[in-house]
Protein backbone atom coordinates (compact mmCIF):
# COMPACT_ATOMS: atom_id res chain seq x y z
CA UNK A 1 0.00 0.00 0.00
CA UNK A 2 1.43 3.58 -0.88
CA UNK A 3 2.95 5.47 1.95
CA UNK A 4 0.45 8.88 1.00
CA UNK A 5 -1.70 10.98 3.25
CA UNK A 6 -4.83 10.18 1.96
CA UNK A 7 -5.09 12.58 -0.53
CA UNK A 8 -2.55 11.29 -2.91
CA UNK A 9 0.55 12.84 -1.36
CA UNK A 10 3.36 10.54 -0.55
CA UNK A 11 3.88 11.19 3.17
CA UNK A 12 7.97 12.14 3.67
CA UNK A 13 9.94 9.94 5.89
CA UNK A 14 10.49 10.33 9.24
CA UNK A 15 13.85 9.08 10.41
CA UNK A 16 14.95 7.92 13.73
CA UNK A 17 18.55 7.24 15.53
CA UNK A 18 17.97 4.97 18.22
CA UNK A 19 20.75 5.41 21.06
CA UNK A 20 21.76 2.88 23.69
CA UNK A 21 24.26 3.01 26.39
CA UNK A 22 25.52 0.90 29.48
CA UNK A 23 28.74 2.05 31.54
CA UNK A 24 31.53 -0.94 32.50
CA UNK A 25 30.02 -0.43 35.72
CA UNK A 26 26.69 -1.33 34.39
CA UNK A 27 27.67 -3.92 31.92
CA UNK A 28 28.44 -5.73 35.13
CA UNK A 29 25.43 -4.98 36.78
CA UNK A 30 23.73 -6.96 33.85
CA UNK A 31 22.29 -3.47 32.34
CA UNK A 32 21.02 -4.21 28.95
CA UNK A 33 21.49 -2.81 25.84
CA UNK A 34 19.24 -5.21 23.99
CA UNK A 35 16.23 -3.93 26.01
CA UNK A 36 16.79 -0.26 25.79
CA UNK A 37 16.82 -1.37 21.36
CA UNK A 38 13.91 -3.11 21.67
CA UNK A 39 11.66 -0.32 23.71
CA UNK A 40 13.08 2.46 21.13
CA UNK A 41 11.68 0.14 18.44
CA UNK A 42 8.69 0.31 19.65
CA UNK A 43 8.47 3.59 20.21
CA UNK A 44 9.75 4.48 17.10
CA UNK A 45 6.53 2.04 15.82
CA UNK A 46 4.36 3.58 17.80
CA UNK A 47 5.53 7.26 17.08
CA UNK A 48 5.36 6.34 12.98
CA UNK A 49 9.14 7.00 12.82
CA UNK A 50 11.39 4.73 10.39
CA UNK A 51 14.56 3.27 12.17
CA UNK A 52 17.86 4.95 9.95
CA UNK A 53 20.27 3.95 12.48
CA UNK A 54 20.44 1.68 15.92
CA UNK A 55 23.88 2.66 17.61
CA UNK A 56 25.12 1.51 20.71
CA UNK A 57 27.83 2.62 23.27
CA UNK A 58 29.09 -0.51 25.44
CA UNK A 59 31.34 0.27 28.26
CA UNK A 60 31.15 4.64 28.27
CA UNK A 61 30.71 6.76 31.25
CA UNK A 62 27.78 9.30 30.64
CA UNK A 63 30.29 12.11 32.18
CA UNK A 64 31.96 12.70 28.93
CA UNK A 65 30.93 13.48 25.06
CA UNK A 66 33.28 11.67 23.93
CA UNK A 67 31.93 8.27 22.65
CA UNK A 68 32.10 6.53 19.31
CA UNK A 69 28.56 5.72 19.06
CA UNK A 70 27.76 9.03 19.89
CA UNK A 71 30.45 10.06 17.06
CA UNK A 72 28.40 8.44 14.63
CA UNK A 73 25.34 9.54 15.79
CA UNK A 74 26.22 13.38 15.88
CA UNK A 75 27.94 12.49 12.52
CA UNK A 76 25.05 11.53 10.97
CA UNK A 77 22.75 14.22 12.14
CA UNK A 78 24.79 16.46 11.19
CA UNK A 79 24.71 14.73 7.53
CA UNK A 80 20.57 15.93 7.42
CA UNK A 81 17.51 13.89 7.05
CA UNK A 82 16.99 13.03 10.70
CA UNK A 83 14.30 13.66 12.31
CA UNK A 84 14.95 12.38 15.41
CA UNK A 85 17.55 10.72 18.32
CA UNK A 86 16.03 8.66 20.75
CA UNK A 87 17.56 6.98 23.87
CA UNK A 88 15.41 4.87 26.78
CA UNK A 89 16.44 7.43 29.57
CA UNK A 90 18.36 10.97 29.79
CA UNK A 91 20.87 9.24 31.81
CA UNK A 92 21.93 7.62 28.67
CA UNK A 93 22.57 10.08 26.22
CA UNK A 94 24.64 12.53 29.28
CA UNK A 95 24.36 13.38 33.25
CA UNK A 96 25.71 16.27 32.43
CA UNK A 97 23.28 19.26 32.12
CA UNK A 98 25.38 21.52 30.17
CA UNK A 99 26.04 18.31 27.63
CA UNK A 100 22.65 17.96 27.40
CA UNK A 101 21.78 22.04 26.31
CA UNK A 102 24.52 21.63 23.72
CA UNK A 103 23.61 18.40 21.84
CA UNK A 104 20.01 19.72 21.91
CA UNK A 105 21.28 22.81 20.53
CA UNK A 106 23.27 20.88 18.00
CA UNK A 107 20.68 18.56 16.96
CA UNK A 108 18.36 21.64 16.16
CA UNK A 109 20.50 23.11 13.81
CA UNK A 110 20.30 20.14 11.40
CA UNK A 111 16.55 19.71 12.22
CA UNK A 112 16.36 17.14 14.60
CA UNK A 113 15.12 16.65 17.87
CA UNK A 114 16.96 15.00 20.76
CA UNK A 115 14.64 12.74 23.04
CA UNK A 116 14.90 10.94 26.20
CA UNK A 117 11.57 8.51 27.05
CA UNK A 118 11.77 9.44 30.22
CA UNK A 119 12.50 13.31 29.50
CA UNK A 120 10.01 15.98 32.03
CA UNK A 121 8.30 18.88 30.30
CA UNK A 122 7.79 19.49 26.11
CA UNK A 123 9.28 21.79 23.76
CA UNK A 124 8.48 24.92 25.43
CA UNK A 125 10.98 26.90 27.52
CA UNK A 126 9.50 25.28 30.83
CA UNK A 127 9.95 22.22 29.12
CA UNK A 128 14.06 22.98 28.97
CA UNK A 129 14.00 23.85 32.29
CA UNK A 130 12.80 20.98 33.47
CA UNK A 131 15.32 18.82 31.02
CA UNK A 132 17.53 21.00 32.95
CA UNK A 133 16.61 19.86 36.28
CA UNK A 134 16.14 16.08 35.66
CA UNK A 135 19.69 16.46 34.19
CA UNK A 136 20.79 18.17 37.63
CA UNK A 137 19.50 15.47 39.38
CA UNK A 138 21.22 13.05 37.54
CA UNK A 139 24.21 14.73 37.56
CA UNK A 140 24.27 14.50 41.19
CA UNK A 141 23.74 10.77 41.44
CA UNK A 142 26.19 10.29 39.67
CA UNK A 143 28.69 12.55 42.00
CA UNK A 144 27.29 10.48 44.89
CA UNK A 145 27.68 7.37 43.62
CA UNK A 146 31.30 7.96 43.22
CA UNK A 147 32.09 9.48 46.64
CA UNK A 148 29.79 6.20 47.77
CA UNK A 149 32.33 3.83 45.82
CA UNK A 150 35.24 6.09 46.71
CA UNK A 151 34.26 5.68 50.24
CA UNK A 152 33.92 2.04 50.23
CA UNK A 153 37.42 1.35 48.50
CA UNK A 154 38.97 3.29 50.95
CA UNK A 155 37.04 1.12 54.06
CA UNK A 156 38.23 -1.64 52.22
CA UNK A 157 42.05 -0.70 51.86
CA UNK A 158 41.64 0.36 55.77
CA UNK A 159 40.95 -3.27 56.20
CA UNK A 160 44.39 -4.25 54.68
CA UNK A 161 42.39 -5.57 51.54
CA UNK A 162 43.60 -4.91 47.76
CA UNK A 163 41.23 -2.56 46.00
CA UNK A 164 40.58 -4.44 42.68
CA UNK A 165 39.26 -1.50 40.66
CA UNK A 166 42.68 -1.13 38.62
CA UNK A 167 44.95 -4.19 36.97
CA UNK A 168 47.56 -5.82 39.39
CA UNK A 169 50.64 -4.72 40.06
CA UNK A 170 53.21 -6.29 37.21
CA UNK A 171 54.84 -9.31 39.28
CA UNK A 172 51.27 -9.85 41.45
CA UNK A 173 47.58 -11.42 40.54
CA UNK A 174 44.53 -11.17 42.76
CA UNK A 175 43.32 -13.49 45.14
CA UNK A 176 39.96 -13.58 45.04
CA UNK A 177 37.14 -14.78 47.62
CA UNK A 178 33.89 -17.07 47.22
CA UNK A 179 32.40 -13.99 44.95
CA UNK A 180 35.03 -13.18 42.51
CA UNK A 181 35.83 -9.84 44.05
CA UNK A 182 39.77 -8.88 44.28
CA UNK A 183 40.82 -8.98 48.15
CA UNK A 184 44.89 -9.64 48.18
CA UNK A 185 47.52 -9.79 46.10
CA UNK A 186 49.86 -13.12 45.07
CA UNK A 187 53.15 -13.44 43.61
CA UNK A 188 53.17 -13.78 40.25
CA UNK A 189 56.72 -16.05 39.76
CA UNK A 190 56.48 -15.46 35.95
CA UNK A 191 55.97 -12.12 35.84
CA UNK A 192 57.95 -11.56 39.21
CA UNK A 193 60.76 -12.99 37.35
CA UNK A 194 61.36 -10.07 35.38
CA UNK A 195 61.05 -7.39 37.93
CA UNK A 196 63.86 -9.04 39.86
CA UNK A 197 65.78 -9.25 37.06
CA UNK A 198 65.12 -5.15 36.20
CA UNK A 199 66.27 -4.34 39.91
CA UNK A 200 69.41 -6.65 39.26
CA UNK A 201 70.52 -5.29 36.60
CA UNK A 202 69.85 -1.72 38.32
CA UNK A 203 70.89 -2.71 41.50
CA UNK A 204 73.88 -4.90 41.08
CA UNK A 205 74.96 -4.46 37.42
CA UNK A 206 75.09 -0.70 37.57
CA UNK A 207 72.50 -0.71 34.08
CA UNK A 208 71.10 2.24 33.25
CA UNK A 209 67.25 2.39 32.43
CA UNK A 210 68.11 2.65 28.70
CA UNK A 211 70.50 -0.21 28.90
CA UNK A 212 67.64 -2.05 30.88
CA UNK A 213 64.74 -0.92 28.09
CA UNK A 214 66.87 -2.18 25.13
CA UNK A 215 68.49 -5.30 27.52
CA UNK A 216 64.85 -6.82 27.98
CA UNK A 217 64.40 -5.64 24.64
CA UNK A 218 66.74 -7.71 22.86
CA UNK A 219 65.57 -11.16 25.28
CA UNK A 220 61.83 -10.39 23.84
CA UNK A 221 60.31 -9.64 26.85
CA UNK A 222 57.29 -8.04 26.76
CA UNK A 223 56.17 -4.94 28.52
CA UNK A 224 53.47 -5.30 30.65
CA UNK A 225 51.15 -4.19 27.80
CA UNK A 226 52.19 -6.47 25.50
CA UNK A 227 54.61 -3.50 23.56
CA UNK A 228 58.46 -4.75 22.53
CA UNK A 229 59.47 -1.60 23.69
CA UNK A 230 59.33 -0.98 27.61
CA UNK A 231 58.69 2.87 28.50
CA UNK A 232 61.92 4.23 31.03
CA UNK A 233 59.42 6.27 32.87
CA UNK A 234 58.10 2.80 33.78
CA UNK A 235 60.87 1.27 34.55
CA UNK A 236 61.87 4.24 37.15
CA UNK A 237 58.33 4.12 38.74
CA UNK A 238 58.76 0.21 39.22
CA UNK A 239 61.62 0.78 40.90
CA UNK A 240 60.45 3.49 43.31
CA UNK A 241 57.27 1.42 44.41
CA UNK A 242 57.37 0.15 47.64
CA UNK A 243 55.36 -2.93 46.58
CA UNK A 244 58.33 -4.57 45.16
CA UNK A 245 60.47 -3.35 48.82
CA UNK A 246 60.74 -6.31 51.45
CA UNK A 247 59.57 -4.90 55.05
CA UNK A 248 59.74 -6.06 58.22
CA UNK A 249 56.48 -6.50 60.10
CA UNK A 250 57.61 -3.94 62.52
CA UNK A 251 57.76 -1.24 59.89
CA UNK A 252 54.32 -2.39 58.24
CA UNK A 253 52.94 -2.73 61.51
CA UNK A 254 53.59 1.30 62.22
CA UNK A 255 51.94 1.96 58.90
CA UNK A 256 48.60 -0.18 59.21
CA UNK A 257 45.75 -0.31 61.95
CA UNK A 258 46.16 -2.77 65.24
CA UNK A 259 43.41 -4.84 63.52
CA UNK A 260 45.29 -5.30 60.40
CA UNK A 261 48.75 -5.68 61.97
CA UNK A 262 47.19 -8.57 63.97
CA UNK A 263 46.66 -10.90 60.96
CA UNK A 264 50.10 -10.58 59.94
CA UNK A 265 53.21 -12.66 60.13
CA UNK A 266 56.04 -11.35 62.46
CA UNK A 267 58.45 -13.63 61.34
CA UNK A 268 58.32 -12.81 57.76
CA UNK A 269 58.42 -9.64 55.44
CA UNK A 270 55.99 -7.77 53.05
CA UNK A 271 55.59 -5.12 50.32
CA UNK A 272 53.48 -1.85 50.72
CA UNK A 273 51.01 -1.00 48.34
CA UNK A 274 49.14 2.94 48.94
CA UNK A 275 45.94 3.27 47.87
CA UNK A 276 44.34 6.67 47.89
CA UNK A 277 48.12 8.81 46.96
CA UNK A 278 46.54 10.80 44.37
CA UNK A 279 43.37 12.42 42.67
CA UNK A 280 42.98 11.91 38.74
CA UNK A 281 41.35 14.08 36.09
CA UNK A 282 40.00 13.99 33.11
CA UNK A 283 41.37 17.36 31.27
CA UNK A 284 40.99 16.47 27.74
CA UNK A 285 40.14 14.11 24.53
CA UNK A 286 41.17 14.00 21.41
CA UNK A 287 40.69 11.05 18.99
CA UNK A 288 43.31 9.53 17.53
CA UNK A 289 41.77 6.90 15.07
CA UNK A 290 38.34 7.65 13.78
CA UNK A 291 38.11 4.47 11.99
CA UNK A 292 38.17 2.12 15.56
CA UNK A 293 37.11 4.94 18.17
CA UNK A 294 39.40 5.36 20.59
CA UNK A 295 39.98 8.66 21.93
CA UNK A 296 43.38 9.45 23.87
CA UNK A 297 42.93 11.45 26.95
CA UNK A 298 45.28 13.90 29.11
CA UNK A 299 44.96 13.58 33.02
CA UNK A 300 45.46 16.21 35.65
CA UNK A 301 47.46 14.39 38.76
CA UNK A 302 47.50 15.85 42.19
CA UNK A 303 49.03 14.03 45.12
CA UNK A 304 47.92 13.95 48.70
CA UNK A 305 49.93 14.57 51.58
CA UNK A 306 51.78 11.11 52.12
CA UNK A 307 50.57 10.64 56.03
CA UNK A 308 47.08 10.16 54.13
CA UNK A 309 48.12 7.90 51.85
CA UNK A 310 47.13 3.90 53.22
CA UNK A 311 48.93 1.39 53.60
CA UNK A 312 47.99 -2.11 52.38
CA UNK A 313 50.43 -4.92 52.93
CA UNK A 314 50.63 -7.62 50.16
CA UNK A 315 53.32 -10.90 49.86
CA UNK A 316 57.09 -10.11 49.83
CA UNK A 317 58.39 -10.12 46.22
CA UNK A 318 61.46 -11.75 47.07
CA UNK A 319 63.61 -8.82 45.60
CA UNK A 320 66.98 -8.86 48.08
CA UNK A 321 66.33 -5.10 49.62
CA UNK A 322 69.48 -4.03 48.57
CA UNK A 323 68.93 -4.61 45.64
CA UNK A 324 65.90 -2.42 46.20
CA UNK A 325 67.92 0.58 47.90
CA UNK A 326 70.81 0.05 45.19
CA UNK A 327 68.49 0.79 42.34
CA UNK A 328 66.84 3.63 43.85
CA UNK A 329 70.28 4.97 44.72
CA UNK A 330 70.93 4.77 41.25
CA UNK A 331 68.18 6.90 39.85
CA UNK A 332 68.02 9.43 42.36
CA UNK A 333 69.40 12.23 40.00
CA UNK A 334 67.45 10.74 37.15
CA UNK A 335 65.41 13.77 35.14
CA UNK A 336 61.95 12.39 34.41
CA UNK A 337 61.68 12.08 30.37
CA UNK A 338 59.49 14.79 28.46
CA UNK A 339 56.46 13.89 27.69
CA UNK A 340 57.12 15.21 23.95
């Protein structure tokens, strides 16, 4: 039957970009993309909209812009013909007001309409007020749901368990309980292999870092990103961590609570790994391939005072401390390399 308006007319087409996104957070939480598709479908049914594109973002915060699905969507907006973007809830096109303002202003210069199902208010200036406010709101979940997780790593850390929000140390795996979570750290001999053999030939052999880079190099051993090349900046902050420096249980116990000291061996030593040292952010993005996605970003580092920092004892290395204080004896006067 002819798409027409009853009076002979062919009706236009009204195009729709569905949008779907889930955090890592949530994509461990089970959050489904599938079912945020398949209620935009039928809206879009409902609605008498024609699906041009369904794009999804799997494993993006909501804090940032920069996304590749919403690349492509903004990408093909921009392109014309759309007449509108479509995503289950606000939360998952931004929880950032101000993000919000601008992709609706964006999506209005090329004639299309950015919509939440669960959006407050209509078209009218009320209605952006109120967008304003639910995006507020959401906003501020979000901030307390990250002081709530900050605040529960740091109880954790307090209770002389590894935080396992972040890859292990190189040389170390997690030990894991009964639920899968990270709660300690065990020596990895494989990978521990190789960080002895870095202080040694720091330590003992008088190496430089550059000698050391090209030395491990030359034997094909990997970094611990899988690169041929190992970075010296690396290779100086490996050597300055105290995870990888044997102490006593007299000096750990002066760093750690009573309660955490108690569960330790006297007899024996242990490495020191901080949690909570610094605060990390986000300054800027910038893509560097367009074809896969993936955006690299600068950070803005600040370090807290290092009475704060806590201490979280973990399995001796079996690095001889010398070695240890040898290496870092070496590097003292090192310059840290340019970032250029």
């Amino acid at each position: 039957m002819p798409n027409t308006n009853g009076h002979g007319l062919k009706k236009a087409v009204l195009w729709a970009i569905l949008y779907a996104r889930v955090s890592s957070a949530e994509q461990v939480e089970g959050y489904s993309l599938d079912q945020q598709i398949d209620a935009l479908r039928a809206w879009a049914t409902k609605e008498g909209y024609e699906v041009l594109a369904e794009i999804k973002d799997e494993g993006w915060s909501a804090a940032y812009l920069e996304r590749p699905g919403l690349d492509k969507v903004r990408d093909l907006v921009e392109a014309g013909g759309v007449s509108v973007v479509v995503a289950q809830d606000a939360d998952r096109i931004t929880r950032e007001p101000a993000h919000r303002a601008f992709l609706d202003g964006e999506c209005e210069r090329y004639g299309a309409r950015l919509v939440a199902l669960d959006d407050w208010g209509d078209d009218t200036h009320e209605g952006e007020l109120l967008r304003f406010l639910k995006g507020w709101m959401a906003k501020g979940e979000r901030i307390k749901t990250a002081e709530r997780t900050r605040r529960g790593r740091v109880q954790k850390a307090r209770q002389g368990e590894i935080v396992g929000a972040h890859p292990p140390r190189f040389g170390f795996r997690f030990v894991r309980n009964d639920k899968g979570k990270a709660v300690g750290y065990e020596v990895d001999e494989d990978q521990m292999a190789v960080v002895r053999r870095v202080f040694r030939m720091v330590g003992e052999e008088g190496m430089t870092l550059y000698a050391v880079r090209k030395g491990l190099a030359a034997a094909g051993i990997l970094s611990p990103s899988g690169k041929k090349l190992w970075h010296q900046g690396y290779l100086r902050t490996m050597i300055l961590d105290d995870i990888y420096r044997p102490h006593t249980y007299e000096e750990v116990r002066d760093l750690v609570s009573p309660a955490v000291a108690a569960a330790l061996d006297p007899d024996r030593c242990y490495g020191v790994c901080y949690y909570d040292r610094r605060r990390q952010s986000r300054t800027s993005a910038r893509k560097a391939d367009k074809a896969n996605g993936r955006y690299r970003y600068a950070y803005s580092i600040s370090y807290r005072p290092r009475e704060s920092w806590l201490a979280v004892p973990v399995p001796d290395s079996g690095i001889p401390r010398g070695w240890v204080d040898r290496a870092r004896e070496a590097i003292k006067d090192n310059r840290r390399p340019s970032s250029a």
